[in-house]
N, C-alpha and C. Protein backbone atom coordinates (compact mmCIF):
# COMPACT_ATOMS: atom_id res chain seq x y z
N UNK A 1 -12.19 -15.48 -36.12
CA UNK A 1 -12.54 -16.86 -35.82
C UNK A 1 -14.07 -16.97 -35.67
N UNK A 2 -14.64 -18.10 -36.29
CA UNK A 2 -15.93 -18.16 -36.26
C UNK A 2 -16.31 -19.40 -35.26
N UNK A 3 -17.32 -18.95 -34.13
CA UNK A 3 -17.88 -19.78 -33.33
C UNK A 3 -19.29 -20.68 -33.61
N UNK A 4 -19.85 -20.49 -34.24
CA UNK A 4 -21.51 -20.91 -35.27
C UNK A 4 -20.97 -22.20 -35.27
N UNK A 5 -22.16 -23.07 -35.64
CA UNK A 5 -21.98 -24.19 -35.98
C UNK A 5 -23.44 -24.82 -36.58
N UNK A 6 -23.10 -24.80 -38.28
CA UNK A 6 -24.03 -25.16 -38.93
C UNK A 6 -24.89 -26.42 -38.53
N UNK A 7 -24.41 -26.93 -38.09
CA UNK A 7 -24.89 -28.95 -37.13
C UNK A 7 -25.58 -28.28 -36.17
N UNK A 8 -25.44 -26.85 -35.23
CA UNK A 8 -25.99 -26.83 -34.14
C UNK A 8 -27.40 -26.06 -34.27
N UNK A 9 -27.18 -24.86 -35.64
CA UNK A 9 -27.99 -23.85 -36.02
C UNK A 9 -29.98 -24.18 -35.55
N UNK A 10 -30.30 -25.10 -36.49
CA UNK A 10 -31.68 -25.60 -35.99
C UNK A 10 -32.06 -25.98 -34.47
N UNK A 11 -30.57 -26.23 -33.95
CA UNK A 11 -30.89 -26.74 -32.12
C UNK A 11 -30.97 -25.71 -31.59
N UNK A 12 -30.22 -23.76 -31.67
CA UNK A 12 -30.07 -23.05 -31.28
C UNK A 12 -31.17 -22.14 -31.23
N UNK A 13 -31.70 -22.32 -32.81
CA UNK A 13 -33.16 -21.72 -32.94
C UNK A 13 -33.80 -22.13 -32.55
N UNK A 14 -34.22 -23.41 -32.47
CA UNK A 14 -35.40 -23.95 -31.36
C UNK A 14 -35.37 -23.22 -30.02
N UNK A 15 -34.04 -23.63 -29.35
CA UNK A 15 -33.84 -22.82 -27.91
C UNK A 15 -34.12 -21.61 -27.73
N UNK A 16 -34.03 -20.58 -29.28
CA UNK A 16 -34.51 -19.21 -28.47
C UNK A 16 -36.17 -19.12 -29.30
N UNK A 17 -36.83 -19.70 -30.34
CA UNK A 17 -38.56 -19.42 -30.62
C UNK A 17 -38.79 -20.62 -30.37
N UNK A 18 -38.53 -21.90 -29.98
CA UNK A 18 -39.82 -22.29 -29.28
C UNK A 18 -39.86 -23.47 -30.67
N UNK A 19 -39.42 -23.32 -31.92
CA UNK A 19 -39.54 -24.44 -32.88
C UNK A 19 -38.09 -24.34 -34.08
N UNK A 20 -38.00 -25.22 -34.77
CA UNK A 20 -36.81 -25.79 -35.50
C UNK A 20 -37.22 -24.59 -37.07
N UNK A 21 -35.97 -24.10 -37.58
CA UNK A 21 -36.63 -23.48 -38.78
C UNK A 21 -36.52 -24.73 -39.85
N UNK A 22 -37.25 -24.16 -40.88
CA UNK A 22 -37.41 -24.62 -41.79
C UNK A 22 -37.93 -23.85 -43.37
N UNK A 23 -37.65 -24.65 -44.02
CA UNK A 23 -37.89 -23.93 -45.73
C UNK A 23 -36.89 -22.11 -45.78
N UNK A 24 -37.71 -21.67 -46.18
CA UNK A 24 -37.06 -20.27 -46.24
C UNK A 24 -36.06 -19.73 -45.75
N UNK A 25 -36.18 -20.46 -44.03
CA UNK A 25 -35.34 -19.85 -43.03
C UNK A 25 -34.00 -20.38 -42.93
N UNK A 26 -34.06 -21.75 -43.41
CA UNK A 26 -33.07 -23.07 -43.18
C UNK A 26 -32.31 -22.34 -44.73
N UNK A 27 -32.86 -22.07 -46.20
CA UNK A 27 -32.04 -21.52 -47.03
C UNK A 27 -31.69 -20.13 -46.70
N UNK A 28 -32.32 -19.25 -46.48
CA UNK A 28 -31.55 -17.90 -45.92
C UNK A 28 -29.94 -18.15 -45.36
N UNK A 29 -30.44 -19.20 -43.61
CA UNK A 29 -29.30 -19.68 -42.90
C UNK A 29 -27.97 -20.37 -43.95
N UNK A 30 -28.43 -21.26 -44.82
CA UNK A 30 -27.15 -21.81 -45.53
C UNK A 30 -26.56 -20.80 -46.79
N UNK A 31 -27.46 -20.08 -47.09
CA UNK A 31 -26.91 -18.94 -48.27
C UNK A 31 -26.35 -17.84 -47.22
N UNK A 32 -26.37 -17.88 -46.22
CA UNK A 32 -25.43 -16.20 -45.75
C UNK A 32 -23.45 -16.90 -46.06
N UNK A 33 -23.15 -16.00 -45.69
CA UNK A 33 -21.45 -16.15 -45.51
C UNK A 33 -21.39 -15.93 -44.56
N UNK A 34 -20.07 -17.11 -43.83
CA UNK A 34 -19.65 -17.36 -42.24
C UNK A 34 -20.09 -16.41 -41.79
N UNK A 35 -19.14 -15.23 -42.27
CA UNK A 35 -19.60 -13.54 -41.40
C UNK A 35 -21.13 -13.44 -40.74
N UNK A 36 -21.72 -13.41 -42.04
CA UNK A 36 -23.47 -13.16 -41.35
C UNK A 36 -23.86 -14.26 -40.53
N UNK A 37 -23.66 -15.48 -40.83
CA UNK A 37 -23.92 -16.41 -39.89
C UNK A 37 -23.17 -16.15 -38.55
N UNK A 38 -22.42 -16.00 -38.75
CA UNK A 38 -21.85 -15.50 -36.88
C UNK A 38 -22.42 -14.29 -36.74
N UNK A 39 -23.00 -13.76 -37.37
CA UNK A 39 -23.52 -12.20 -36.38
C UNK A 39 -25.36 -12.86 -36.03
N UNK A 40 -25.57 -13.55 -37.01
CA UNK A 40 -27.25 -14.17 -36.42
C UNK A 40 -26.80 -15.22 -35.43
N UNK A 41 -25.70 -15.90 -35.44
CA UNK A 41 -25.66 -16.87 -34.21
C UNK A 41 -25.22 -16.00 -32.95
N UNK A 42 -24.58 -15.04 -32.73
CA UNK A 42 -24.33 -14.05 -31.98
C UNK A 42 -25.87 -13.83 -31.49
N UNK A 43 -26.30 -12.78 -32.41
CA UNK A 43 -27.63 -12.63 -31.96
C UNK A 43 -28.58 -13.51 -31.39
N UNK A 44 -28.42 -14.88 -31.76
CA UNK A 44 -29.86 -15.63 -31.36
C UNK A 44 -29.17 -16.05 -30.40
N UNK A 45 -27.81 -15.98 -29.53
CA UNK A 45 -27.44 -16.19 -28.43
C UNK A 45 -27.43 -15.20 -27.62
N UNK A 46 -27.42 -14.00 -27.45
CA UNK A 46 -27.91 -13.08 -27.17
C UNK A 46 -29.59 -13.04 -26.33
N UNK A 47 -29.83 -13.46 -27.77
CA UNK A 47 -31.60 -13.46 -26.88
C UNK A 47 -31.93 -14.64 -26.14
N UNK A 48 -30.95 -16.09 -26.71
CA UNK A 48 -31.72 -17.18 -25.31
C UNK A 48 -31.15 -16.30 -24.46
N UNK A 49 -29.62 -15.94 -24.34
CA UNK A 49 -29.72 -15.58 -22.77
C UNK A 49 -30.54 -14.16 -21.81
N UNK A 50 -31.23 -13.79 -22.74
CA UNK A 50 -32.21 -13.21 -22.17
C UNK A 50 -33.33 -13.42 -22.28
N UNK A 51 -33.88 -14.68 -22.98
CA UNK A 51 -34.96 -15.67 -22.50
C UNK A 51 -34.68 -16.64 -21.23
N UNK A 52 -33.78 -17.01 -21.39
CA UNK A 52 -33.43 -17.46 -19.86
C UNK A 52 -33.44 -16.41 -18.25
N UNK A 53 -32.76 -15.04 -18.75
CA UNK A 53 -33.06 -14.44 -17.82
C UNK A 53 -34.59 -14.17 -17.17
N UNK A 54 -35.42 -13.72 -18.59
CA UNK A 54 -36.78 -13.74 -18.11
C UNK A 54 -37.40 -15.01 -17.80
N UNK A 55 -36.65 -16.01 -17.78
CA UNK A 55 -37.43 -17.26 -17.39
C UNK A 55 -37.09 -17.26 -15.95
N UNK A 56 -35.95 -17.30 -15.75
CA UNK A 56 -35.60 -17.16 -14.09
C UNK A 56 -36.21 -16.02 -13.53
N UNK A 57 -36.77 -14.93 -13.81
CA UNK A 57 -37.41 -13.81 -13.03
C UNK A 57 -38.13 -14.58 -13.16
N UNK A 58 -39.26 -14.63 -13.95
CA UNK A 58 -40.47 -15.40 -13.61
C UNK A 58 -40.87 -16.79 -12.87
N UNK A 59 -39.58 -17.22 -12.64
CA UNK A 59 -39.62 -19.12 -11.88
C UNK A 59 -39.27 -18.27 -10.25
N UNK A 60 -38.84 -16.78 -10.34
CA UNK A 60 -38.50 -16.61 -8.38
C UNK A 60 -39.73 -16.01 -8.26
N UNK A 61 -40.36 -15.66 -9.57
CA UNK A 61 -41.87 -15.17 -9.08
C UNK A 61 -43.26 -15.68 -8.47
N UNK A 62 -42.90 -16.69 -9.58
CA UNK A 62 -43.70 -17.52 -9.13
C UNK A 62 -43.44 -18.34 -7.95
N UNK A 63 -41.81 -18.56 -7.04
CA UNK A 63 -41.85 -18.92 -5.92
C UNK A 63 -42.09 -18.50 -5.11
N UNK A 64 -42.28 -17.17 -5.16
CA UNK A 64 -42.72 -15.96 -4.71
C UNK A 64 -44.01 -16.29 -4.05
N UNK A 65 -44.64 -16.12 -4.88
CA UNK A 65 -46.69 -16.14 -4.84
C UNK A 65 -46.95 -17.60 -4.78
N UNK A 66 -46.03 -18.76 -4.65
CA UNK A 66 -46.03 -19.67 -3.96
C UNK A 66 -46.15 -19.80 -2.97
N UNK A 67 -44.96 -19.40 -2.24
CA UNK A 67 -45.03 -18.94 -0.61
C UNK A 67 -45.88 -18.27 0.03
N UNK A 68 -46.21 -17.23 -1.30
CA UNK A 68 -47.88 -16.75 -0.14
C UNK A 68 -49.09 -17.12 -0.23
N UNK A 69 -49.17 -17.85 -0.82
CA UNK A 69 -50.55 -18.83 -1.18
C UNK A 69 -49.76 -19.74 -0.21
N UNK A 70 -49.10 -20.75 0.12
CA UNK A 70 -48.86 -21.41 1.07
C UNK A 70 -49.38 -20.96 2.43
N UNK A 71 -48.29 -19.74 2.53
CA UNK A 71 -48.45 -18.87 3.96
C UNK A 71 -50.23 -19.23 3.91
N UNK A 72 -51.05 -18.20 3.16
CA UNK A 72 -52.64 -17.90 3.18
C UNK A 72 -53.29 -19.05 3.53
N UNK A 73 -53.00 -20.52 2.70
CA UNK A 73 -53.69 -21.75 3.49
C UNK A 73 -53.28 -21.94 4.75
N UNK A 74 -52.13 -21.98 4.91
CA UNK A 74 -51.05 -22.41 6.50
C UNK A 74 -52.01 -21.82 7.57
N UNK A 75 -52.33 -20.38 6.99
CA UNK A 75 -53.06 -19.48 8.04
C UNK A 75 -54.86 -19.62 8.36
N UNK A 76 -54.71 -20.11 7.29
CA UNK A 76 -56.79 -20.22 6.96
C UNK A 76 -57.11 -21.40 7.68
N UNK A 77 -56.14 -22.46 7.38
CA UNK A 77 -56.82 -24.11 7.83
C UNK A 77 -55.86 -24.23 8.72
N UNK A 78 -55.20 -23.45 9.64
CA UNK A 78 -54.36 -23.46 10.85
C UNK A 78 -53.46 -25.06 10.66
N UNK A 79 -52.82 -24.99 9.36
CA UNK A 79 -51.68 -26.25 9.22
C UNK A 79 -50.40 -25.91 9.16
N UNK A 80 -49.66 -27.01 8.86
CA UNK A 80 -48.40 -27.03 8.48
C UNK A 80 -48.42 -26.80 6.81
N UNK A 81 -46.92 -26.46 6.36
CA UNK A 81 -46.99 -26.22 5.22
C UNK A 81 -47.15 -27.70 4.18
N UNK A 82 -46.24 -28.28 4.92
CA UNK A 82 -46.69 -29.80 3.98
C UNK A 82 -48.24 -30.24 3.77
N UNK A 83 -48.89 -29.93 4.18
CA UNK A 83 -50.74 -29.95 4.53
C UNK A 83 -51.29 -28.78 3.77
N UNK A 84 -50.55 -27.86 3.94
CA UNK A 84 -51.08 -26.60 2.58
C UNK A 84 -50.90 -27.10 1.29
N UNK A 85 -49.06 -27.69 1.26
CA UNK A 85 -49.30 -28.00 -0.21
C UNK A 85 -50.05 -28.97 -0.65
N UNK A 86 -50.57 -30.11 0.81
CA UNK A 86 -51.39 -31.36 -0.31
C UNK A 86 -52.76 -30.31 -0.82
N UNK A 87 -53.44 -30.09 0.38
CA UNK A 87 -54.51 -29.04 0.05
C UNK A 87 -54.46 -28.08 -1.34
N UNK A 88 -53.70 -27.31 -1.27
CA UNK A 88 -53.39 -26.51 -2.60
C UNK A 88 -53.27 -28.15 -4.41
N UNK A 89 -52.22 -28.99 -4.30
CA UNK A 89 -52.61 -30.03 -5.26
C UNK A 89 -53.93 -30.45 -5.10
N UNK A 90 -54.98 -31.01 -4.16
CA UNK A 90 -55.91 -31.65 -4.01
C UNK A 90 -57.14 -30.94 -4.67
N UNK A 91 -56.45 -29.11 -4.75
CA UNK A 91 -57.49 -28.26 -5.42
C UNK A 91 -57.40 -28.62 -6.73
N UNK A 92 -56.44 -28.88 -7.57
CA UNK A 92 -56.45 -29.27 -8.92
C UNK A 92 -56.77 -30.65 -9.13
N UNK A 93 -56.90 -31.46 -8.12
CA UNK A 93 -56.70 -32.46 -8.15
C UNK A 93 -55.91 -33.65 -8.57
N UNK A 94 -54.92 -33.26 -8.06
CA UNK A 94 -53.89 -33.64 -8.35
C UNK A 94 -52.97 -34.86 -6.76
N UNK A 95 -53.02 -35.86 -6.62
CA UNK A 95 -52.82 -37.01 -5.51
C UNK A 95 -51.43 -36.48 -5.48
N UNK A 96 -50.59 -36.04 -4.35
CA UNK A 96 -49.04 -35.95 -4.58
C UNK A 96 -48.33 -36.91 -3.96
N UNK A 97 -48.91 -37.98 -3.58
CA UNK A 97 -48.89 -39.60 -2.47
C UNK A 97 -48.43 -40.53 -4.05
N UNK A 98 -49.29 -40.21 -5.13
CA UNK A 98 -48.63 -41.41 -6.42
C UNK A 98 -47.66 -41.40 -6.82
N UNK A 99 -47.09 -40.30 -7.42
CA UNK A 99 -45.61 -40.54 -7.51
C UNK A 99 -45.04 -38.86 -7.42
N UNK A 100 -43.88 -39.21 -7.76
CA UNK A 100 -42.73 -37.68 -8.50
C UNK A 100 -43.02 -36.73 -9.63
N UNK A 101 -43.41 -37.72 -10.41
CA UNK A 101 -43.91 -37.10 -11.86
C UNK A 101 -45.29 -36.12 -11.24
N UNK A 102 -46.34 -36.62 -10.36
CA UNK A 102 -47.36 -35.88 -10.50
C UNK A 102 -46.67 -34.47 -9.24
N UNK A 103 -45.87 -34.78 -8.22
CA UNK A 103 -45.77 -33.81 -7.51
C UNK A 103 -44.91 -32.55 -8.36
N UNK A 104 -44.45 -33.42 -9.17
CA UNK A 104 -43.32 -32.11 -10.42
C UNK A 104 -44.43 -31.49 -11.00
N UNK A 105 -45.30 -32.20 -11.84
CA UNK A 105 -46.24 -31.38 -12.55
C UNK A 105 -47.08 -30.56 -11.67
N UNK A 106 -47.15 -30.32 -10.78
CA UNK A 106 -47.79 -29.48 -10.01
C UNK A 106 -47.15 -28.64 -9.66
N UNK A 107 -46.38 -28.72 -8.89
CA UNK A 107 -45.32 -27.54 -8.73
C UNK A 107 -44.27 -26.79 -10.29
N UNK A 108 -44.45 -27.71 -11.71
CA UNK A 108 -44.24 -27.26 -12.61
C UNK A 108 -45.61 -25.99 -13.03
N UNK A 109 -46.67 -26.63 -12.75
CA UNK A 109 -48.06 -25.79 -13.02
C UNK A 109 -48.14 -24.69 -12.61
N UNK A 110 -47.15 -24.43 -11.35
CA UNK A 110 -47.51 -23.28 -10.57
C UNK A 110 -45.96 -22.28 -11.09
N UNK A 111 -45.41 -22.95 -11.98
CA UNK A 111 -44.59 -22.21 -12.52
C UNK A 111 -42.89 -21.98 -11.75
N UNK A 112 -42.95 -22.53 -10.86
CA UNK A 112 -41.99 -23.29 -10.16
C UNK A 112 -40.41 -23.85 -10.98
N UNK A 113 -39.65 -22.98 -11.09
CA UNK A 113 -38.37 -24.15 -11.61
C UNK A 113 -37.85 -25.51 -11.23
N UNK A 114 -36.83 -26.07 -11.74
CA UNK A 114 -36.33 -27.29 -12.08
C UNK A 114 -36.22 -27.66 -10.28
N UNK A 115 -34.61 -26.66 -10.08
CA UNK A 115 -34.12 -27.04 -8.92
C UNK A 115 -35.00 -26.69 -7.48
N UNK A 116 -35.92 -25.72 -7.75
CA UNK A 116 -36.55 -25.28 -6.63
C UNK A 116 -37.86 -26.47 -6.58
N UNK A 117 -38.35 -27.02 -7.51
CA UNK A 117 -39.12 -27.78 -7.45
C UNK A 117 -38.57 -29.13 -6.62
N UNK A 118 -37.71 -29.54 -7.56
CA UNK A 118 -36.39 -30.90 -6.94
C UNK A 118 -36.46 -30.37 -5.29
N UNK A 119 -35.90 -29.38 -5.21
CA UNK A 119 -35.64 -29.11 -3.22
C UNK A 119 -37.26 -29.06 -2.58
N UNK A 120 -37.98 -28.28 -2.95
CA UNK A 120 -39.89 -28.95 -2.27
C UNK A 120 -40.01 -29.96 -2.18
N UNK A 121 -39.90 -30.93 -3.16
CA UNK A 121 -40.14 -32.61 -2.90
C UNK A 121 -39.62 -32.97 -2.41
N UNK A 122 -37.97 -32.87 -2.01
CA UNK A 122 -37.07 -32.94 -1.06
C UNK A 122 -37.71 -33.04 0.41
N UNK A 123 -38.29 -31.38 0.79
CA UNK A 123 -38.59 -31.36 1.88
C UNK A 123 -39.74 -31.70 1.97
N UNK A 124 -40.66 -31.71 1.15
CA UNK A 124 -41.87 -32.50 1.23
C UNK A 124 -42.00 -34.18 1.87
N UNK A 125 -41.34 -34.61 1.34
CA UNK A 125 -40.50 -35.85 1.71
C UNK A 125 -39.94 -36.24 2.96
N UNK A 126 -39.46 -35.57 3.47
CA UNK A 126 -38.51 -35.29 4.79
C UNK A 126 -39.29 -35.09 5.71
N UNK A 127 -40.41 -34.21 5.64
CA UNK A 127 -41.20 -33.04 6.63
C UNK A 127 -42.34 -34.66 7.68
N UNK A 128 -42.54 -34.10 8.11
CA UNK A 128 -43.10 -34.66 9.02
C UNK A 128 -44.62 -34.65 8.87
């Protein structure tokens, strides 16, 4: 049984390099037989999910060296953490008082994931 799906092929490749094939790559893809096409759709599923894995090491890493650059201001300018992070945006200059979009892109900048970003603004929000 074959799982591939010629409709999905260009969406799948994007997801694991980053762009859509085309010319050469797009005829290679339609000249294989099912067979080979399920062993390259195999494969290029294979590697998002270990582009995803290395994306999640690197998004707890960076929450990581978040927290201690937080901690390091918290400790330097004797604040709270909500006051580190305006301080830390205010270094890029970046207002986190205008909206959502700019407090995401900042905490996107710092390399920060989806949901961990979503829960900071959360408590950013909340905090006192």
């Amino acid at each position: 049984m074959f799982t591939y799906s010629d409709d999905l092929f260009s969406d799948l490749h994007k997801d694991v390099y980053g762009f859509r094939p085309r010319g050469a790559r797009m005829d290679e893809w339609n000249e294989r037989t099912p067979r080979q096409k399920q062993e390259l759709w195999n494969a290029l599923c294979d590697e998002l999910e270990e582009n995803e894995k290395a994306a999640r090491k690197a998004e707890a890493e960076a929450l990581d060296e978040f927290r201690i650059t937080l901690r390091e201001v918290m400790d330097t300018c004797s604040c709270n953490w909500k006051k580190a992070v305006k301080f830390l945006a205010e270094a890029e200059k970046i207002d986190l008082n205008r909206d959502e979009q700019d407090f995401d892109y900042f905490l996107w900048n710092q390399g920060i994931g989806f949901n961990d970003r979503q829960n900071i603004y959360k408590l950013y929000k909340e905090a006192a």
